[in-house]
C-alpha atoms as a PDB file:
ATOM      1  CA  UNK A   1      -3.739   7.007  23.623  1.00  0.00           C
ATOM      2  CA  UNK A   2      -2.231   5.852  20.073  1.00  0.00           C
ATOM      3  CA  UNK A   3      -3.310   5.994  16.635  1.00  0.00           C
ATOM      4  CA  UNK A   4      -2.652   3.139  14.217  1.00  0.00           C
ATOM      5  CA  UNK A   5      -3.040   4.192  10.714  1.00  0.00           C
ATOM      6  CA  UNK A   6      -3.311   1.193   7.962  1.00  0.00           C
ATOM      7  CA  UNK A   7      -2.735   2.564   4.442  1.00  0.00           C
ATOM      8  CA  UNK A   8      -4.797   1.044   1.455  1.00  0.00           C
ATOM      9  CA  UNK A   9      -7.435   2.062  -1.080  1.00  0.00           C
ATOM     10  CA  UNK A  10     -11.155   1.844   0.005  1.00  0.00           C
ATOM     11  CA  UNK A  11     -13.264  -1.132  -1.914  1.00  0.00           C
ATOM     12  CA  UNK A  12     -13.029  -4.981  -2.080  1.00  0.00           C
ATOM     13  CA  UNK A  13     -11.492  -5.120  -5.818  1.00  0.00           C
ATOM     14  CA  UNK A  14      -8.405  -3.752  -3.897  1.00  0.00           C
ATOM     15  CA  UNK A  15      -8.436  -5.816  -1.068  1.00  0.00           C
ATOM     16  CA  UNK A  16      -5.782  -7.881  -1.969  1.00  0.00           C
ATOM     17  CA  UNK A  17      -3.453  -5.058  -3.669  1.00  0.00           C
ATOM     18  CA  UNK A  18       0.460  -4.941  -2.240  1.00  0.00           C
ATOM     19  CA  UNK A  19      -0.437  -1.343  -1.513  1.00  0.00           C
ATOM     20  CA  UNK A  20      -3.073  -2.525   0.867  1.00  0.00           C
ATOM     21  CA  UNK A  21      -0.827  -4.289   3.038  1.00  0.00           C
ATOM     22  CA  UNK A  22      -1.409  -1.737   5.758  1.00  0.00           C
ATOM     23  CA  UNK A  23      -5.395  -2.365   5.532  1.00  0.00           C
ATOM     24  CA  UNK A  24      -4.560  -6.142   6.352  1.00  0.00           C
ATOM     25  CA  UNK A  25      -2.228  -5.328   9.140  1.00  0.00           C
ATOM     26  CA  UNK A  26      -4.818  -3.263  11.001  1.00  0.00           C
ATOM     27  CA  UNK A  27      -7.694  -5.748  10.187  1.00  0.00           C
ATOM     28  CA  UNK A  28      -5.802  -8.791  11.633  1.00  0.00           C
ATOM     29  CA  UNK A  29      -4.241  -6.489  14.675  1.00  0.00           C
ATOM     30  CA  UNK A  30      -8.228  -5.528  15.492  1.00  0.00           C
ATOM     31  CA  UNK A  31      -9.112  -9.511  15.402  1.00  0.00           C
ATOM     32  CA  UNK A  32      -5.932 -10.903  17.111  1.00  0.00           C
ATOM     33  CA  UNK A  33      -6.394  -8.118  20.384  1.00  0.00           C
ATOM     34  CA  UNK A  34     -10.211  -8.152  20.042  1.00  0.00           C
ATOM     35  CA  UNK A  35     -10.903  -4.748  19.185  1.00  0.00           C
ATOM     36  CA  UNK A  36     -14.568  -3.178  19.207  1.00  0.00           C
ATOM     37  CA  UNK A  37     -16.741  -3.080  16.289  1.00  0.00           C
ATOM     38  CA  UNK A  38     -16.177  -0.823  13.039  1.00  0.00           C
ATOM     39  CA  UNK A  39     -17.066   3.069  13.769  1.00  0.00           C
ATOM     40  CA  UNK A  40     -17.442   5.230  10.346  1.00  0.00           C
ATOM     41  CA  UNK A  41     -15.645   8.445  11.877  1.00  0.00           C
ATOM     42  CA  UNK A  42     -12.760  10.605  10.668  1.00  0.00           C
ATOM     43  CA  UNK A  43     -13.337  10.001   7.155  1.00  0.00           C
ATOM     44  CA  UNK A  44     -12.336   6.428   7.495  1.00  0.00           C
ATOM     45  CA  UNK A  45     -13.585   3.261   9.284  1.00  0.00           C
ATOM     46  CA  UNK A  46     -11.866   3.108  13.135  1.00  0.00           C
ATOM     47  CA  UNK A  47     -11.967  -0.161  15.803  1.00  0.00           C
ATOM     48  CA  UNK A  48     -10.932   0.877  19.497  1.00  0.00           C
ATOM     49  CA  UNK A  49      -9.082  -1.724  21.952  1.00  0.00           C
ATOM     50  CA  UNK A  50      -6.304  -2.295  24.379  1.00  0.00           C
ATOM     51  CA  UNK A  51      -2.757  -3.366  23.624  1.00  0.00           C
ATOM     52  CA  UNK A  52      -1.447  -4.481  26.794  1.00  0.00           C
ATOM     53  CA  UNK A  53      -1.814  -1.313  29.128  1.00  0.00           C
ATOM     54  CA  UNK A  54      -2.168   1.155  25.950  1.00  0.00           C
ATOM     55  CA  UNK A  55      -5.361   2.315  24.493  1.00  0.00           C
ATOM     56  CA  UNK A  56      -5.056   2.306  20.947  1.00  0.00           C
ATOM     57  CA  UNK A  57      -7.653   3.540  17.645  1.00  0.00           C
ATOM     58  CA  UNK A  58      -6.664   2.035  15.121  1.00  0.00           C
ATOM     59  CA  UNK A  59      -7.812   3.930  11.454  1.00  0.00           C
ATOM     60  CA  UNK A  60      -8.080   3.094   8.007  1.00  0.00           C
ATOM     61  CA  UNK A  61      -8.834   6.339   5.668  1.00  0.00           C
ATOM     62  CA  UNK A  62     -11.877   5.420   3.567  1.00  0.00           C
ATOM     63  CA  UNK A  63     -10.160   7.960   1.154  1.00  0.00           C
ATOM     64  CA  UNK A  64      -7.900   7.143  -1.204  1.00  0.00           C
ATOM     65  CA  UNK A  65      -4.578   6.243  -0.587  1.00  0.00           C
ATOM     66  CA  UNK A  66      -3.492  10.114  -1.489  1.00  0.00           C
ATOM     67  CA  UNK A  67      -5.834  11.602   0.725  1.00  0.00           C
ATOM     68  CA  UNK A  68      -4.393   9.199   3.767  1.00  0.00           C
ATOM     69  CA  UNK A  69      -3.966  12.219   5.953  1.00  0.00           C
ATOM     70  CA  UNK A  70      -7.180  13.702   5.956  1.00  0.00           C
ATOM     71  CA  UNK A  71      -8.266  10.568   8.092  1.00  0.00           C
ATOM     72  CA  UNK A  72      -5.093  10.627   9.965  1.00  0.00           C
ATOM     73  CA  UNK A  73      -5.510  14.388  10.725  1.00  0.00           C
ATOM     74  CA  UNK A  74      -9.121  14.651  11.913  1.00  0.00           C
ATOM     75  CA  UNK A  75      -8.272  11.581  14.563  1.00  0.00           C
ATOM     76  CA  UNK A  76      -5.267  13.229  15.984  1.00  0.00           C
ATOM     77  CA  UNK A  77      -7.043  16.971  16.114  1.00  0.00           C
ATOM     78  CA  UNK A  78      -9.612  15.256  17.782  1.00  0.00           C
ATOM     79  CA  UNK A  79      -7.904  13.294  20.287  1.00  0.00           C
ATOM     80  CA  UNK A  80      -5.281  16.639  20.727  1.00  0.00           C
ATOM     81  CA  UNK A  81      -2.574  14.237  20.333  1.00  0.00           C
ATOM     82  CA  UNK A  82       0.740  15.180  17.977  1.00  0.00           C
ATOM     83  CA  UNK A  83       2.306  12.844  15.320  1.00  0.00           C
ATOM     84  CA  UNK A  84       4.326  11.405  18.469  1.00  0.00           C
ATOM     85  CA  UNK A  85       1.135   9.501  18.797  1.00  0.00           C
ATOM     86  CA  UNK A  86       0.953   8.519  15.621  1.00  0.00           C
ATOM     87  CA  UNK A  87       1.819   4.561  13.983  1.00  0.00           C
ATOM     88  CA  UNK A  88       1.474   4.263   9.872  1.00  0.00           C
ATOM     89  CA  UNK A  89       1.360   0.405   8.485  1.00  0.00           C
ATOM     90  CA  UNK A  90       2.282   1.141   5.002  1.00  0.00           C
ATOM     91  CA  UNK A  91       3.617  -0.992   1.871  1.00  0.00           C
ATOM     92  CA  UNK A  92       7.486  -0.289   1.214  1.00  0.00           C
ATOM     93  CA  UNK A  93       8.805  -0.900  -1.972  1.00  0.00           C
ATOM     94  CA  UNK A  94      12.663  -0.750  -0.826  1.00  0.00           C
ATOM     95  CA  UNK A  95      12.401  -3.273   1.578  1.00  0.00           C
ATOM     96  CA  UNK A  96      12.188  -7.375   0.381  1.00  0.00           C
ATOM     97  CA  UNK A  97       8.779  -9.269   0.614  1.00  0.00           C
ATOM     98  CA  UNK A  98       7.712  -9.694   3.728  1.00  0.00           C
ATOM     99  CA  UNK A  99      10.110  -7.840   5.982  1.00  0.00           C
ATOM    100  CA  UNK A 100       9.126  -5.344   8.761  1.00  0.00           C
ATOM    101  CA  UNK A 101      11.099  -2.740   9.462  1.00  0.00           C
ATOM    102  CA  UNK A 102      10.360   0.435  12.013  1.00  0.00           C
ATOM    103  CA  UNK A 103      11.279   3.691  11.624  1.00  0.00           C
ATOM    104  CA  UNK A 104      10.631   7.445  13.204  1.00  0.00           C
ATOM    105  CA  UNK A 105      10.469  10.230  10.231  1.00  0.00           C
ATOM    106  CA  UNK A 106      13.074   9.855   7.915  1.00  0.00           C
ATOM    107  CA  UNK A 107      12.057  10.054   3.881  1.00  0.00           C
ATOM    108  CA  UNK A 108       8.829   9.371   2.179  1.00  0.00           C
ATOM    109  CA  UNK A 109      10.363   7.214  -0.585  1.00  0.00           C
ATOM    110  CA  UNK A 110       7.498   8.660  -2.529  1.00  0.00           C
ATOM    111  CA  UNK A 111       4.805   6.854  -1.477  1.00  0.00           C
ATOM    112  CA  UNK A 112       1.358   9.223  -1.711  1.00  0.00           C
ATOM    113  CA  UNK A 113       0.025   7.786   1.776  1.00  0.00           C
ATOM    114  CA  UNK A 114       2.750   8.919   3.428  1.00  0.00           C
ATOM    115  CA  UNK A 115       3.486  11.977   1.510  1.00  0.00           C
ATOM    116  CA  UNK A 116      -0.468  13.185   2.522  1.00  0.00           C
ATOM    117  CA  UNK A 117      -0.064  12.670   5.806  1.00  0.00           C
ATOM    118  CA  UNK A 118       3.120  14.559   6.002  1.00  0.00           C
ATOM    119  CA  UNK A 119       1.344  17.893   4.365  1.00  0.00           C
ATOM    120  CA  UNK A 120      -1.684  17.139   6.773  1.00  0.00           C
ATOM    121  CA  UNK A 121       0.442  17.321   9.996  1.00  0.00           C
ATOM    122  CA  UNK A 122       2.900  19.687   8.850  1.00  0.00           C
ATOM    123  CA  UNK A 123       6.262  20.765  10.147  1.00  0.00           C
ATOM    124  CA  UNK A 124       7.387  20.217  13.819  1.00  0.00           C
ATOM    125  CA  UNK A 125       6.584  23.669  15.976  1.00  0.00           C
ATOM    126  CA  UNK A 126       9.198  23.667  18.056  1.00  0.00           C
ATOM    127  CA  UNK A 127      12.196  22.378  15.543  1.00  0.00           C
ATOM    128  CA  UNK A 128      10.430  23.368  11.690  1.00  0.00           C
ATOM    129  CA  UNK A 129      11.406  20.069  10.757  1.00  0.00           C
ATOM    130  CA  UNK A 130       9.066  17.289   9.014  1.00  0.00           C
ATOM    131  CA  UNK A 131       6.497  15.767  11.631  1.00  0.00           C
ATOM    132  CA  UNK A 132       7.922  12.864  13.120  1.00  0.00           C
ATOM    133  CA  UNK A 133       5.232   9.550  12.868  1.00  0.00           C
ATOM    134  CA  UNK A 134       6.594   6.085  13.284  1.00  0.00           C
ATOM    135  CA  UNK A 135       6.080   3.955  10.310  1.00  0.00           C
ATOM    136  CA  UNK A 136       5.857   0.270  10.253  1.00  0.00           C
ATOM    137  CA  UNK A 137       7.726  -0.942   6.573  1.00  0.00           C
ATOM    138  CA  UNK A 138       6.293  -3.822   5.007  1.00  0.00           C
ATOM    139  CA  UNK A 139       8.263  -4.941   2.353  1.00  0.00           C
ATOM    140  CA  UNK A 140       6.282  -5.795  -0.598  1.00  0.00           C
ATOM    141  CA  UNK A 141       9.675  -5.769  -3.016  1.00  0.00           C
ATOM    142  CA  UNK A 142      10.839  -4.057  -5.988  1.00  0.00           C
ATOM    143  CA  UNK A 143       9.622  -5.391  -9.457  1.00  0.00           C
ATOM    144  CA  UNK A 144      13.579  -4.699 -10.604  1.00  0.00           C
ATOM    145  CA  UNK A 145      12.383  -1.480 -12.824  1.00  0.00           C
ATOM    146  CA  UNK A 146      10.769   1.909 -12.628  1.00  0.00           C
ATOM    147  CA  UNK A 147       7.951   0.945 -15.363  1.00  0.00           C
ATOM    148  CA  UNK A 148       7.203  -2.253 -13.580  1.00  0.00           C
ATOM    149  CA  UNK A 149       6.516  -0.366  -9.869  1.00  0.00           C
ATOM    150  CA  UNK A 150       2.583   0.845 -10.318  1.00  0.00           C
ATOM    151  CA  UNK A 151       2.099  -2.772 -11.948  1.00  0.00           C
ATOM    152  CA  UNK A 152       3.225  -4.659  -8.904  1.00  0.00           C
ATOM    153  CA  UNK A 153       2.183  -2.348  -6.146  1.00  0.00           C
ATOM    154  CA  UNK A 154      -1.183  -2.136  -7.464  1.00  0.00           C
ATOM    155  CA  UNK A 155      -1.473  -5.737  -7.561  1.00  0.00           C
ATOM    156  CA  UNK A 156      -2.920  -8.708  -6.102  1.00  0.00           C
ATOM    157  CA  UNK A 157      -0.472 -11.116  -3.624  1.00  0.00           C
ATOM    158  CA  UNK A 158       0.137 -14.415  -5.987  1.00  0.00           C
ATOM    159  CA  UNK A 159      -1.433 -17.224  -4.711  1.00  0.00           C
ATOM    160  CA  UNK A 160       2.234 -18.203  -3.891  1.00  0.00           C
ATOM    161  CA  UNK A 161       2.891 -15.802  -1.164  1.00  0.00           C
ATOM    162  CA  UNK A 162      -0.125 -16.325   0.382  1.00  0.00           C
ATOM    163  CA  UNK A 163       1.135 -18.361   3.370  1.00  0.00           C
ATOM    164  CA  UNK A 164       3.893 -16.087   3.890  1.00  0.00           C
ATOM    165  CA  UNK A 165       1.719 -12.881   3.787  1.00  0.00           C
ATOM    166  CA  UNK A 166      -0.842 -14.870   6.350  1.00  0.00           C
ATOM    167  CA  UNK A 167       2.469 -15.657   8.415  1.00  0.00           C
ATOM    168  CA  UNK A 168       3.914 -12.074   8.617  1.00  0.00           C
ATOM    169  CA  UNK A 169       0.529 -10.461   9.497  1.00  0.00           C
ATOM    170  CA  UNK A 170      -0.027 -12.728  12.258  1.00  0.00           C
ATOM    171  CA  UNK A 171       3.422 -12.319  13.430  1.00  0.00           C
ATOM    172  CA  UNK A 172       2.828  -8.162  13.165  1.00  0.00           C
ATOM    173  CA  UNK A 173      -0.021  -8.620  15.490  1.00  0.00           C
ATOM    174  CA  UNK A 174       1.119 -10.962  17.778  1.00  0.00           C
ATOM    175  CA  UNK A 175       4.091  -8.846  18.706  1.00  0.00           C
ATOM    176  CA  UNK A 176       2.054  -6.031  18.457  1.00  0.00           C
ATOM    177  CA  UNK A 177       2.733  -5.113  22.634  1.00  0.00           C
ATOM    178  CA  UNK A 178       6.298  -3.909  21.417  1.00  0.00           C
ATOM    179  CA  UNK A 179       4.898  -1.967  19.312  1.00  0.00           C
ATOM    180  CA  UNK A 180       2.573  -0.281  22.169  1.00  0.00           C
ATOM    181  CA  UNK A 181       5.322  -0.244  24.485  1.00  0.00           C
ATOM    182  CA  UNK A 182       7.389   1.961  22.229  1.00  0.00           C
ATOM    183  CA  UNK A 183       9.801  -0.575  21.949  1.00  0.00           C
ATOM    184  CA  UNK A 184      10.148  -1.114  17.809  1.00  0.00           C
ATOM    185  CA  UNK A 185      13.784  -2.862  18.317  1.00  0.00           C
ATOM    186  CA  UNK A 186      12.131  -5.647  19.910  1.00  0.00           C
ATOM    187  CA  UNK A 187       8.918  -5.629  17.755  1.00  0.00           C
ATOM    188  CA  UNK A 188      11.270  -6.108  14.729  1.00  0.00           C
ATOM    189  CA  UNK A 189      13.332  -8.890  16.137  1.00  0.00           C
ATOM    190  CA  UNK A 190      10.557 -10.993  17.748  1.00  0.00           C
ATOM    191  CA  UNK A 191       8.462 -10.930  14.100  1.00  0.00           C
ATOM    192  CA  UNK A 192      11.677 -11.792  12.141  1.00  0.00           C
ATOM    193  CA  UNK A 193      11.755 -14.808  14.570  1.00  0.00           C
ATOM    194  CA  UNK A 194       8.151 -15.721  14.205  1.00  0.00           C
ATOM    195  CA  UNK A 195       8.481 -15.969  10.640  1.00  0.00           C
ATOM    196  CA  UNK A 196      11.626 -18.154  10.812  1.00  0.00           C
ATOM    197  CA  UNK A 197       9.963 -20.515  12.793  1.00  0.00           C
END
């Protein structure tokens, strides 16, 4: 079994915030692959479902963003599964609109959602080292300076880059099997050539 984390604030006057981008990646993930209804568990909202051969939960906290790993940590307790198990959808600032990029572990890049889930999983037993969850990057940009950053990632897509947000969410889910598979190379390449179709 997997866990697939979204990251976004609970409430519909955020629904459309960069920082939600993770919230929309689950949603459309759930719909594409037919997931099961909405279940209010684990302090957050979860939809169950098969991804190819892999059973998959996939979570959104219903805290906020900084309390991400409450959620996150209740699921995996529960399930007795480490952070091996474990797939974050989060908003990346470093990375250009629209690009998806996987990684395992590696630096928070300050970013609260990630940072809380960190501290909720803690270090690695067997090596002491920080917990090691794959992360799926979605690149929402840099607004060119520090003041700017809260500004842009707490705000809405522009009506402008709504058929390219529409295109890279559909092309998250519809690759999604790589993802299950453990195979994030592939995942990667085959959404980069979805959206330059």
């Amino acid at each position: 079994m997997q866990i697939w984390t979204g990251l976004g604030n609970p409430g519909p006057q955020y629904a459309m915030h960069r920082h939600n981008v993770g919230f929309m990646a689950a949603d459309v993930i759930a719909e594409m692959h037919g997931f099961g209804p909405v279940q209010k568990t684990f302090s957050g909202w979860v939809r169950e479902g098969r991804i190819g051969g892999e059973k998959l939960l996939l979570l959104k906290p219903a805290t906020w963003m900084n309390e991400s790993g409450r959620a996150v940590g209740e699921a995996l307790r529960f399930y007795k599964l480490g952070p091996e198990a474990l797939t974050v959808f989060h908003d990346e600032l470093d990375l250009a609109p629209f690009k998806v990029k996987v990684r395992t572990g590696g630096g928070l890049a300050g970013h609260n959602g990630l940072r809380s889930i960190d501290q909720h999983l803690g270090p690695d037993p067997s090596t002491g080292l920080r917990a090691g969850f794959r992360r799926v990057r979605i690149g929402i940009g840099h607004p060119g300076h520090k003041d700017r950053v809260t500004g842009h990632v707490l705000g809405n897509y522009a009506k402008a880059e709504m058929d390219d947000l529409t295109d890279m969410l559909a092309a998250i889910a519809a690759e999604a099997e790589w993802l299950a598979k453990g195979d994030g190379a592939r995942f990667m390449s085959e959404v980069a050539l979805r959206q330059q179709a």
